[in-house]
N, C-alpha and C. Protein backbone atom coordinates (compact mmCIF):
# COMPACT_ATOMS: atom_id res chain seq x y z
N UNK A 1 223.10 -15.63 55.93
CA UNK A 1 224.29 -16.34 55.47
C UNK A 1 223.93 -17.77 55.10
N UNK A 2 224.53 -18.07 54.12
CA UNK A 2 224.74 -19.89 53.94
C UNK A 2 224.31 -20.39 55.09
N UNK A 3 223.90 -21.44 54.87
CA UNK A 3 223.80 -22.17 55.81
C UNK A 3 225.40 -23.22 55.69
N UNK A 4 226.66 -22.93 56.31
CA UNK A 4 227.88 -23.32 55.62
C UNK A 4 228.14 -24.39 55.80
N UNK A 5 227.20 -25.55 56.66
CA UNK A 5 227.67 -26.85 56.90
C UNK A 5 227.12 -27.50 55.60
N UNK A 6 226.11 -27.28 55.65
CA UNK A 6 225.00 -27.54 54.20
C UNK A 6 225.61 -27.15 52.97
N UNK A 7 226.37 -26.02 52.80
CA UNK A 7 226.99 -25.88 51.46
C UNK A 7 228.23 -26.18 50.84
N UNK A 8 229.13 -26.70 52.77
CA UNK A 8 230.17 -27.00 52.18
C UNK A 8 230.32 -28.65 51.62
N UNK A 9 229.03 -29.17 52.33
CA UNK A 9 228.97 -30.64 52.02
C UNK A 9 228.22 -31.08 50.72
N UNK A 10 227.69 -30.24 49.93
CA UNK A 10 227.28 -30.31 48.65
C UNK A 10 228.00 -29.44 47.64
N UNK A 11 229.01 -29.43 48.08
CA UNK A 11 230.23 -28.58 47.03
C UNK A 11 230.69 -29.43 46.60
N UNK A 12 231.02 -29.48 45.27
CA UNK A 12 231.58 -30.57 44.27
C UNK A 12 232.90 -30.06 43.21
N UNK A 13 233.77 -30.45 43.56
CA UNK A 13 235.20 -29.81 42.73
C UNK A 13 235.09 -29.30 41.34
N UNK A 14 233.84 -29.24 40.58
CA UNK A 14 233.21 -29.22 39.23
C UNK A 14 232.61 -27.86 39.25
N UNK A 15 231.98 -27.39 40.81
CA UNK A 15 231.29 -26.35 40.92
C UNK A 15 232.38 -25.04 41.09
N UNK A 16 233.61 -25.28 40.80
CA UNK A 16 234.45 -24.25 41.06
C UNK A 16 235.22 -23.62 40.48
N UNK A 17 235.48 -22.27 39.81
CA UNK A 17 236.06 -22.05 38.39
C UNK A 17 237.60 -21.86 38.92
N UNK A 18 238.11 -22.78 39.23
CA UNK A 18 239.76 -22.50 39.24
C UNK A 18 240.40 -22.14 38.71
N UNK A 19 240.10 -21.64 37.52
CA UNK A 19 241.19 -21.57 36.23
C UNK A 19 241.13 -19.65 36.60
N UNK A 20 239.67 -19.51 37.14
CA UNK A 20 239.40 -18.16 37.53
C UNK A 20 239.91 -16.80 38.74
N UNK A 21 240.48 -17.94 39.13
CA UNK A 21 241.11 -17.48 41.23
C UNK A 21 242.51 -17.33 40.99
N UNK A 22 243.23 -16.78 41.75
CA UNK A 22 244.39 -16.06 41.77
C UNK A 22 244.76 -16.69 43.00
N UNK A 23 246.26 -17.23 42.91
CA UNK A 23 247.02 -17.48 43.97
C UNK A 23 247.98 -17.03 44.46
N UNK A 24 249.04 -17.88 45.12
CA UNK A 24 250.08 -16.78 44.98
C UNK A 24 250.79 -16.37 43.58
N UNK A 25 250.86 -17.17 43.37
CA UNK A 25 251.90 -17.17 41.84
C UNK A 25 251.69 -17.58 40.71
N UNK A 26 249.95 -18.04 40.64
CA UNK A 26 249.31 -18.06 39.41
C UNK A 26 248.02 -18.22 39.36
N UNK A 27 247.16 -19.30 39.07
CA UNK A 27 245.62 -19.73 38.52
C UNK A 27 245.48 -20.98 39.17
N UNK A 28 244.66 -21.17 40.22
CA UNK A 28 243.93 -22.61 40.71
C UNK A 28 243.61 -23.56 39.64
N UNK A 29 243.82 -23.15 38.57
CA UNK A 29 243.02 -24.18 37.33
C UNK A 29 243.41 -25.77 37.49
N UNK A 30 244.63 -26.22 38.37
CA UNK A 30 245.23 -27.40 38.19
C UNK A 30 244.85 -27.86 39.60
N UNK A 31 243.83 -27.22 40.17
CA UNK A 31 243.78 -28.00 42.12
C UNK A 31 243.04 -28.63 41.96
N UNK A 32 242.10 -29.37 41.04
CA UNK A 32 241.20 -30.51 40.64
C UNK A 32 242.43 -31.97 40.59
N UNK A 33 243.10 -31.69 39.90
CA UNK A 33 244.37 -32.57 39.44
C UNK A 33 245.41 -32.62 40.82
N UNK A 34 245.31 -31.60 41.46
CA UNK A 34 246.39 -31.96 42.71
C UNK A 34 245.31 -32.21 43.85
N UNK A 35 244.09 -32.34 44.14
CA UNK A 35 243.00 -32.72 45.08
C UNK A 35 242.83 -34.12 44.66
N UNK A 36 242.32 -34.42 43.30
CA UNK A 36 242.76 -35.90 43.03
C UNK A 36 244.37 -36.83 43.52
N UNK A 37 245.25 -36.23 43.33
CA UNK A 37 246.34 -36.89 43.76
C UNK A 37 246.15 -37.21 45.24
N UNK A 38 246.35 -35.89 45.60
CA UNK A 38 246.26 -36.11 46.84
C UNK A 38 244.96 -37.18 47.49
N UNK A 39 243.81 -37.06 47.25
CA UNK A 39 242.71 -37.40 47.48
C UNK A 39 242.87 -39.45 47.54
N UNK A 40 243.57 -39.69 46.31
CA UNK A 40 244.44 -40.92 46.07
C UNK A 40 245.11 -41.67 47.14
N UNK A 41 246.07 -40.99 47.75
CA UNK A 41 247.26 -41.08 48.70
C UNK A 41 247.83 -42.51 48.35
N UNK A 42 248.08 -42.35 46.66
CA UNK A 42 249.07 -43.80 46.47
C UNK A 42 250.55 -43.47 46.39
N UNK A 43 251.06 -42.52 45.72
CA UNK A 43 252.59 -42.56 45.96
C UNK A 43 253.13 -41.64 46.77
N UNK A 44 253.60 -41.35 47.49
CA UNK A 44 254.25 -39.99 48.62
C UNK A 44 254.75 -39.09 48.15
N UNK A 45 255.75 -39.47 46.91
CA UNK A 45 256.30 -38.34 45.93
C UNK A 45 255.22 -37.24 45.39
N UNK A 46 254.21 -37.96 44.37
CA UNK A 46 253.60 -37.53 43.81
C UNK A 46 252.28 -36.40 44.52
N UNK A 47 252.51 -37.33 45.63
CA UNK A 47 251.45 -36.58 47.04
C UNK A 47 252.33 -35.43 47.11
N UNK A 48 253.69 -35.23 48.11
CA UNK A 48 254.05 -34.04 48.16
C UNK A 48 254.45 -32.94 47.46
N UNK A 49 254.37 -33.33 46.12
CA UNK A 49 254.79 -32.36 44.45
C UNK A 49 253.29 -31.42 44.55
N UNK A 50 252.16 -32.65 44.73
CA UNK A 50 250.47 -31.61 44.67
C UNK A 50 250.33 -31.00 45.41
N UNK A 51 250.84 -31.16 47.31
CA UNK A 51 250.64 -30.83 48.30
C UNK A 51 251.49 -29.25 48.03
N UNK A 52 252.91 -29.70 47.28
CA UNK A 52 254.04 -28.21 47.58
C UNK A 52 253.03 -27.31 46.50
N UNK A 53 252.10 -27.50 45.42
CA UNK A 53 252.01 -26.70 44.20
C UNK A 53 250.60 -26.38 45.09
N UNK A 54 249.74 -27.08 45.65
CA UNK A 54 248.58 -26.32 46.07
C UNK A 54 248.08 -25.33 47.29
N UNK A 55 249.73 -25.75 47.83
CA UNK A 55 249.02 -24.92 49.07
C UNK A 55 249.70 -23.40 48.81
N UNK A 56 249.47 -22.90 47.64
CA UNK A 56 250.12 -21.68 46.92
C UNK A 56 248.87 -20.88 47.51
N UNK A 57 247.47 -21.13 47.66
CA UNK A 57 246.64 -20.49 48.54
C UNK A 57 246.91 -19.71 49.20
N UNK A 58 247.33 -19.96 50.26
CA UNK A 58 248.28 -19.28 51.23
C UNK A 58 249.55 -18.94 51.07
N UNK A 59 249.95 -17.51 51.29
CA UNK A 59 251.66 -16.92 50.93
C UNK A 59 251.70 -16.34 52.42
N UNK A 60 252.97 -16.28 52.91
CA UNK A 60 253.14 -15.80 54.47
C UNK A 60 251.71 -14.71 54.81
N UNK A 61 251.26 -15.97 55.36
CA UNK A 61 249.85 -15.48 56.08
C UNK A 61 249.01 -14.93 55.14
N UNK A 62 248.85 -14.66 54.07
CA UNK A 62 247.94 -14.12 53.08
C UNK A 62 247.04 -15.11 52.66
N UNK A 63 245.97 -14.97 52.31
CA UNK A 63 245.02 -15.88 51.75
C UNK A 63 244.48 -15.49 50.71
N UNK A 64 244.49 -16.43 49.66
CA UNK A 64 243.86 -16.37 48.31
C UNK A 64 242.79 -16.63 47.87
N UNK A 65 242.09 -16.24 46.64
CA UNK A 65 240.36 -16.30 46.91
C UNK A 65 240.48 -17.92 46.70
N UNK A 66 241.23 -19.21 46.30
CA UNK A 66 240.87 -20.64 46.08
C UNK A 66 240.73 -21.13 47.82
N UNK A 67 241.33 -20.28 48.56
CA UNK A 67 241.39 -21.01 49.78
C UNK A 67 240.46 -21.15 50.71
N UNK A 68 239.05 -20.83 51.35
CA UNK A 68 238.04 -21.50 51.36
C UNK A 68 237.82 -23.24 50.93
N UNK A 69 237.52 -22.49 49.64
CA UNK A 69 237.43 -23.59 48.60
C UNK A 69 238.30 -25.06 48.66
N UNK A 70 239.49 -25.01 48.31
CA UNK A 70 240.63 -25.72 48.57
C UNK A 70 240.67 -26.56 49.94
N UNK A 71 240.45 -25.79 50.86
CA UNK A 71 239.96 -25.94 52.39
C UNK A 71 238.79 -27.02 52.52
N UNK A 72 238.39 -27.30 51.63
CA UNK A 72 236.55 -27.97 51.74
C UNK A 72 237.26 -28.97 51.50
N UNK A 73 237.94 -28.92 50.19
CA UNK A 73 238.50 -29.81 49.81
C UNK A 73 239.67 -31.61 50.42
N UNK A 74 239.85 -30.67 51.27
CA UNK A 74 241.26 -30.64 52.12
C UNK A 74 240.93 -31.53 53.30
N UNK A 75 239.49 -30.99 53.32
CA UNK A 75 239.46 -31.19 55.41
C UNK A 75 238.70 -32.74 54.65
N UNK A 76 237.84 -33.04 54.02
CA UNK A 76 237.66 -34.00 53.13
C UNK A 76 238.50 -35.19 52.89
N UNK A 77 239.78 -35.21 52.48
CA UNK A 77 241.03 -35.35 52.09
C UNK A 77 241.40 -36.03 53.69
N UNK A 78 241.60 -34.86 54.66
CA UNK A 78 241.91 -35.35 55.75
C UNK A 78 241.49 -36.51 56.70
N UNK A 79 239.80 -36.56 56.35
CA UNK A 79 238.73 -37.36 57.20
C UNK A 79 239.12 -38.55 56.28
N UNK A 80 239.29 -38.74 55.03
CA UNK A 80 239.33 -40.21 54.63
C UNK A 80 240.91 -40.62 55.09
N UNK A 81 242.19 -39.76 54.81
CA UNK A 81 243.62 -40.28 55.65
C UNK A 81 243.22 -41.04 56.91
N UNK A 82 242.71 -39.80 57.88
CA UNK A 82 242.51 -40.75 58.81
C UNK A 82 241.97 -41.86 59.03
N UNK A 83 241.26 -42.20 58.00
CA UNK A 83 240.44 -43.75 58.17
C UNK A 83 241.53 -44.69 57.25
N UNK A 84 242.24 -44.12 56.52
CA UNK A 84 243.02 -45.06 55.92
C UNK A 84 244.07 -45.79 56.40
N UNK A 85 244.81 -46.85 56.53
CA UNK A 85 246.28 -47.55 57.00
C UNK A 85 247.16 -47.45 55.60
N UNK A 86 247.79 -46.69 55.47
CA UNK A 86 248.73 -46.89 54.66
C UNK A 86 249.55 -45.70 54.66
N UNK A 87 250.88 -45.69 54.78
CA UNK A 87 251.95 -44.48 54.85
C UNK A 87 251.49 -43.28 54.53
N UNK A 88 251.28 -43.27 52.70
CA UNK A 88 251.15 -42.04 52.36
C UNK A 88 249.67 -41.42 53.00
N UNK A 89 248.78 -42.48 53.76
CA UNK A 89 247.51 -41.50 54.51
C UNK A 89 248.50 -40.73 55.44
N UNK A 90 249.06 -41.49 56.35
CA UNK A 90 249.60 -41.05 57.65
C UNK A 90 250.40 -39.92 57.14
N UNK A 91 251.00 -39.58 56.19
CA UNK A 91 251.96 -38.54 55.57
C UNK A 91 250.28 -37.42 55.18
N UNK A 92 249.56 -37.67 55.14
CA UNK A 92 248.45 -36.44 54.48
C UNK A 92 248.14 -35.77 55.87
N UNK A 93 247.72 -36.99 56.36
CA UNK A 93 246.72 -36.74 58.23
C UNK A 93 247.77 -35.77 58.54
N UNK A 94 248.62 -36.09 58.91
CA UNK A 94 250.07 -35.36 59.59
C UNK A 94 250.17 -33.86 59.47
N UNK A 95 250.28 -34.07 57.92
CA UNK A 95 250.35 -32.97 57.09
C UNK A 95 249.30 -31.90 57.26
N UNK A 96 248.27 -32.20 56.78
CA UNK A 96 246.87 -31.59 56.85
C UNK A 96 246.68 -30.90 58.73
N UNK A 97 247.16 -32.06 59.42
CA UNK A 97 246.33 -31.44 60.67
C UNK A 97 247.60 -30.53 61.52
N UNK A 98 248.73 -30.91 60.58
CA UNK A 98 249.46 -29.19 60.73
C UNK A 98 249.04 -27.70 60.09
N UNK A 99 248.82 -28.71 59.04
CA UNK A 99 248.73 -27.00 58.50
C UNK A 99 247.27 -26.19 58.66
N UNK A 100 246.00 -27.09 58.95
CA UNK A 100 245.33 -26.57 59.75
C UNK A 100 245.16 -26.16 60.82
N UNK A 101 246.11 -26.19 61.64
CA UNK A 101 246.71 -25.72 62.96
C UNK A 101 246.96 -24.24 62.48
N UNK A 102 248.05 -24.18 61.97
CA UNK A 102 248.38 -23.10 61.13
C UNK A 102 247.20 -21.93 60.09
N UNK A 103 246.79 -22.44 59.60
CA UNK A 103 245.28 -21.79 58.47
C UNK A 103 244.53 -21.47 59.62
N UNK A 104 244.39 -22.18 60.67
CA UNK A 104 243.54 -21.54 61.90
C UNK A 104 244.12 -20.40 62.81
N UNK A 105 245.06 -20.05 63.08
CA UNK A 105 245.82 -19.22 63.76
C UNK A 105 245.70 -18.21 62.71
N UNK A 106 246.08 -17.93 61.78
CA UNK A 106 245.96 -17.07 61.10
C UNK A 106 244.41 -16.15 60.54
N UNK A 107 243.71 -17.20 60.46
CA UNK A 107 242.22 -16.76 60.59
C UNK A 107 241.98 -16.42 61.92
N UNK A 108 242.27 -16.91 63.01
CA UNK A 108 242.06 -16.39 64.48
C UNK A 108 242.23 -14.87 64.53
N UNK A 109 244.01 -14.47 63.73
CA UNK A 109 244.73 -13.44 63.72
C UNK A 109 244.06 -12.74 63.12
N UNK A 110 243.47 -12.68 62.00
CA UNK A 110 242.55 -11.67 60.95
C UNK A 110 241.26 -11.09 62.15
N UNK A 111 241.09 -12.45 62.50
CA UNK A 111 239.40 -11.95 63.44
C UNK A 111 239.99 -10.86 64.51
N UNK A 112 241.10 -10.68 64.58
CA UNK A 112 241.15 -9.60 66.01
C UNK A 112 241.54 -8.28 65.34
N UNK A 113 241.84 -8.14 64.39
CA UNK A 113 242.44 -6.94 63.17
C UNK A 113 241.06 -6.37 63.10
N UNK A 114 240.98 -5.04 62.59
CA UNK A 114 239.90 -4.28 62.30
C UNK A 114 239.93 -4.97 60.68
N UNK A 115 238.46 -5.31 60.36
CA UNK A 115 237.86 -5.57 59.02
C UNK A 115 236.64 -5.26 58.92
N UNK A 116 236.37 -5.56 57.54
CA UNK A 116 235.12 -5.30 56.96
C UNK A 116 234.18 -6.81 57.73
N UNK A 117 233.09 -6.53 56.85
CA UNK A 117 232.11 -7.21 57.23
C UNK A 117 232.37 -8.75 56.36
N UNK A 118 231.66 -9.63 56.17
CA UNK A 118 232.29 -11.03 55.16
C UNK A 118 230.92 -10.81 54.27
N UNK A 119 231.76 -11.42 53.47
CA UNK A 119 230.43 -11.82 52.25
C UNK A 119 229.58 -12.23 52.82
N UNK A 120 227.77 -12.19 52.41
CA UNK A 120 226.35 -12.66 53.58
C UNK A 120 227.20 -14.28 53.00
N UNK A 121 227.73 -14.96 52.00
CA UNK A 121 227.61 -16.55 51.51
C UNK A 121 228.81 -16.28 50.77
N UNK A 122 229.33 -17.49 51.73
CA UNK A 122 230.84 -17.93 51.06
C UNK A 122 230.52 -18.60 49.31
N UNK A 123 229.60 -18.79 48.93
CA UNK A 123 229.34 -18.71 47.67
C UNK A 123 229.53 -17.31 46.51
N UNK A 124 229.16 -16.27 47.35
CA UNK A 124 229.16 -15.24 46.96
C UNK A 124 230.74 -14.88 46.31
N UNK A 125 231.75 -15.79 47.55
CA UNK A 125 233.17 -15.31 46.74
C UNK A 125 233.39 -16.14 44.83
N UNK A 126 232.55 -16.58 44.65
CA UNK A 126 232.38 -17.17 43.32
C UNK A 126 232.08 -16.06 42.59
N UNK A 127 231.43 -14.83 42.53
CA UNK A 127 230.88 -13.36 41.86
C UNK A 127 231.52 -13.53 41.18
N UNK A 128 231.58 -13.69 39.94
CA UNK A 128 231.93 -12.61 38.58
C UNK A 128 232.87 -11.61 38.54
N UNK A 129 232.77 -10.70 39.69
CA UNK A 129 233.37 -9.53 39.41
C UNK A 129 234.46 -10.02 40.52
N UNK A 130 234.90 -10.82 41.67
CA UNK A 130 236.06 -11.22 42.39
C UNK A 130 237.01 -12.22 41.30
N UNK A 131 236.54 -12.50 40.18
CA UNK A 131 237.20 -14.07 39.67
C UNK A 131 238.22 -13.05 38.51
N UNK A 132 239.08 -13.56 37.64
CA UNK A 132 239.54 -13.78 36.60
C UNK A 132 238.65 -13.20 35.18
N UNK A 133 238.96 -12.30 34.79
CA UNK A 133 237.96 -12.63 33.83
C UNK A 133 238.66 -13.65 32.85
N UNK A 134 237.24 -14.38 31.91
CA UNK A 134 237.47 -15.49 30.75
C UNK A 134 238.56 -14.91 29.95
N UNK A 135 239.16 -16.02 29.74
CA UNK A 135 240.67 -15.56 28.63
C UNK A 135 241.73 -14.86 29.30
N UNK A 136 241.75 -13.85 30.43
CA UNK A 136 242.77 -13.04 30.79
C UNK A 136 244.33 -13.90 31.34
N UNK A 137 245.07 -13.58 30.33
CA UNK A 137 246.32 -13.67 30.79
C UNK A 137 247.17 -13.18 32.04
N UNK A 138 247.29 -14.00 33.10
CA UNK A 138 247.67 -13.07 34.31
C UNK A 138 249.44 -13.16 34.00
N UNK A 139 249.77 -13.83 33.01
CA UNK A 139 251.53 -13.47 33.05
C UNK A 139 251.79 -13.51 31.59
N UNK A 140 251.09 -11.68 30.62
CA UNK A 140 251.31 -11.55 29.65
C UNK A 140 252.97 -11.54 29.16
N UNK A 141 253.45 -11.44 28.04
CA UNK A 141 254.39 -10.80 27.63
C UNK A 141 254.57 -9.20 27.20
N UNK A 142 255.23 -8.59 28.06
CA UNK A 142 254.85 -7.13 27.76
C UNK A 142 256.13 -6.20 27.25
N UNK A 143 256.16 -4.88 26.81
CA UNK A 143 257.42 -4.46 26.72
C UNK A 143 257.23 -3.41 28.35
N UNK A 144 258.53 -3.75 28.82
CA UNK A 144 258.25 -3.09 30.39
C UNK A 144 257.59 -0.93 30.20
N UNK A 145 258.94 -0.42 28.73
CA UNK A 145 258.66 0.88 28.75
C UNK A 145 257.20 1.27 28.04
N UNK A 146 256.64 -0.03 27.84
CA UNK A 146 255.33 0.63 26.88
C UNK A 146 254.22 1.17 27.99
N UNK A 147 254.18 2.25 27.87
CA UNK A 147 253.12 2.33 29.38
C UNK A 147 251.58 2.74 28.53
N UNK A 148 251.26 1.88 27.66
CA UNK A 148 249.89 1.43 27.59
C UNK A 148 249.60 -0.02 28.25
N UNK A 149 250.61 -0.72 28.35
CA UNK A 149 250.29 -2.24 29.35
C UNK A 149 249.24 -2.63 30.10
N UNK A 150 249.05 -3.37 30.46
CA UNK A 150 247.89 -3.38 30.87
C UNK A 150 248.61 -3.66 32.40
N UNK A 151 248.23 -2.77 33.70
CA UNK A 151 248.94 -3.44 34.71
C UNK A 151 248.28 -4.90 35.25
N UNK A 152 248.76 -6.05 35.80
CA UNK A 152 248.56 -6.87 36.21
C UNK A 152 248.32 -6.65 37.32
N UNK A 153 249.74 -6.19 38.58
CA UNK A 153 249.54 -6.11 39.63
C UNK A 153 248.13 -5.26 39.96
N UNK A 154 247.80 -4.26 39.26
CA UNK A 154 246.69 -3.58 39.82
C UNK A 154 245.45 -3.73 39.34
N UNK A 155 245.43 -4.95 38.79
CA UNK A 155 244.31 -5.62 38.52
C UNK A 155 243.97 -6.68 39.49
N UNK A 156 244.85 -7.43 40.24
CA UNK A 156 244.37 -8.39 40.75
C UNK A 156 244.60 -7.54 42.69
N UNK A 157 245.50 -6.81 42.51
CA UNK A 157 244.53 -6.15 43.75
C UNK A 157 243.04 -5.51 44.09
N UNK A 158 242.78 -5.10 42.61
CA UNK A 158 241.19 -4.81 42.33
C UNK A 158 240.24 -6.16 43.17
N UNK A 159 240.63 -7.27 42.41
CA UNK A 159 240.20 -8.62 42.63
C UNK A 159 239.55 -8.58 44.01
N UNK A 160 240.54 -8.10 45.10
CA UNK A 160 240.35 -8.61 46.71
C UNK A 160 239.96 -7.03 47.48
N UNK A 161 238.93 -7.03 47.17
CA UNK A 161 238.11 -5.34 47.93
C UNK A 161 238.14 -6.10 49.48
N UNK A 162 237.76 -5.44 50.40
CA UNK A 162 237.69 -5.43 51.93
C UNK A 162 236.81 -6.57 52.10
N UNK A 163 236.03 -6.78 51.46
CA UNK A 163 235.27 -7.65 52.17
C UNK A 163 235.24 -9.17 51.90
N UNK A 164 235.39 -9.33 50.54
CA UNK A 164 236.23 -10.13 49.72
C UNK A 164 237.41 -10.81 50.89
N UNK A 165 238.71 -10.11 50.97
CA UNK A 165 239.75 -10.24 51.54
C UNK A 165 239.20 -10.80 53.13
N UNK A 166 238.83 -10.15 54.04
CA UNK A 166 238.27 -10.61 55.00
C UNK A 166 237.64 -12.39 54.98
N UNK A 167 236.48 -12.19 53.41
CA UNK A 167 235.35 -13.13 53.72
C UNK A 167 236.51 -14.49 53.42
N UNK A 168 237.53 -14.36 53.09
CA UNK A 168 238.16 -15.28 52.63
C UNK A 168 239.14 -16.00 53.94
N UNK A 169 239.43 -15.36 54.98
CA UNK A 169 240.11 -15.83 56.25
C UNK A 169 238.36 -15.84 57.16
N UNK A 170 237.67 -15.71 57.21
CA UNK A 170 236.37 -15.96 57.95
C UNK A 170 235.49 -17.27 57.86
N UNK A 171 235.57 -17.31 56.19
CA UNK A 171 235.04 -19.06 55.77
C UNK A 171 235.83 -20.06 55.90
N UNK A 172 237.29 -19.79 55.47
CA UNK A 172 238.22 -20.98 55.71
C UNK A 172 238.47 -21.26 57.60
N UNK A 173 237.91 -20.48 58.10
CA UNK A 173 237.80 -20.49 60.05
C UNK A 173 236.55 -20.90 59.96
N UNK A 174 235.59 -20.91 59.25
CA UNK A 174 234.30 -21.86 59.60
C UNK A 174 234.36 -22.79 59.08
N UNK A 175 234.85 -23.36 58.13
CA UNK A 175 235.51 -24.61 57.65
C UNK A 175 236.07 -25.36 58.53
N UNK A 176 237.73 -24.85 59.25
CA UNK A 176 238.01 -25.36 60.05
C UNK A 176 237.50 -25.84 61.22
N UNK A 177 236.44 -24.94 61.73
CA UNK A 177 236.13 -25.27 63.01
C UNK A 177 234.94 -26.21 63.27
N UNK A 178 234.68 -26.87 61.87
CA UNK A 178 233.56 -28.17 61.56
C UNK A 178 234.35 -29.13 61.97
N UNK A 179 236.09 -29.17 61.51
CA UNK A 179 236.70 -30.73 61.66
C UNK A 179 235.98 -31.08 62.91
N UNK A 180 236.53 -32.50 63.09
CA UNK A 180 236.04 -33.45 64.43
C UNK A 180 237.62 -33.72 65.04
């Protein structure tokens, strides 16, 4: 496996095809733009608009393939709040070290469930064959009775095979359990 302390600290928001990952309700392509905001912590508004649109990662207890990822991001995010004095830090810290409270319980919860094995490298959830393919429309316009359509839903359950699904609550719990 990764060596994951080593890879999560040379991960760079550039190295990550967001536009490629599936969330709850659409495409990571814009968590560069809401990791910057946030990352910022100058206006509170604008902080909690990125905070409500990114943590789409997660849907009641489900985890999405950006969330790892997002997670690197995040705990990052968190370590500079805390060094910061100014409201909107104290509104991130707050924030963050709830909902990692939370992202951890739930990864706790997966680890006691029967699963597959995890990807050997949380890099690996980057594959080709887990992402988006290039160009694909995940919210075509379709006619509902044409049943040549292309299904959506059963394409992006394709997306998350057993191990996949697993490796994705396993890394974001080794993530977490680096904070200080």
């Amino acid at each position: 496996m990764d060596n994951i302390k080593e890879y999560i600290n040379s991960l760079n928001i550039e190295d990550i095809p967001w536009h490629r990952m599936v969330t709850a309700y659409e495409t990571a392509e814009k968590y560069p733009e809401y990791l910057s905001i946030l990352d910022e912590m100058k206006d509170l508004d604008e902080v909690k608009q990125a905070w409500n649109s990114i943590s789409d990662f997660e849907h009641q207890s489900t985890l999405f393939t950006p969330a790892p990822f997002a997670v690197v991001f995040l705990v990052r995010i968190y370590e500079k709040a805390k060094q910061a004095d100014n409201p909107v830090a104290v509104w991130i810290a707050d924030k963050l070290s709830d909902e990692f409270g939370y992202y951890l319980e739930i990864c706790n919860d997966a680890e006691k469930m029967e699963h597959a094995e995890p990807l050997e490298n949380m890099s690996d959830i980057l594959n080709d064959k887990y992402l988006i393919p290039e160009g694909f429309d995940l919210d075509p316009e379709y006619d509902d009775d044409d049943e040549d359509d292309f299904d959506v839903d059963e394409f992006i359950v394709s997306l998350f095979p057993e191990d996949l699904f697993y490796s994705l609550y396993y890394y974001t719990r080794k993530i977490l359990s680096e904070i200080k």
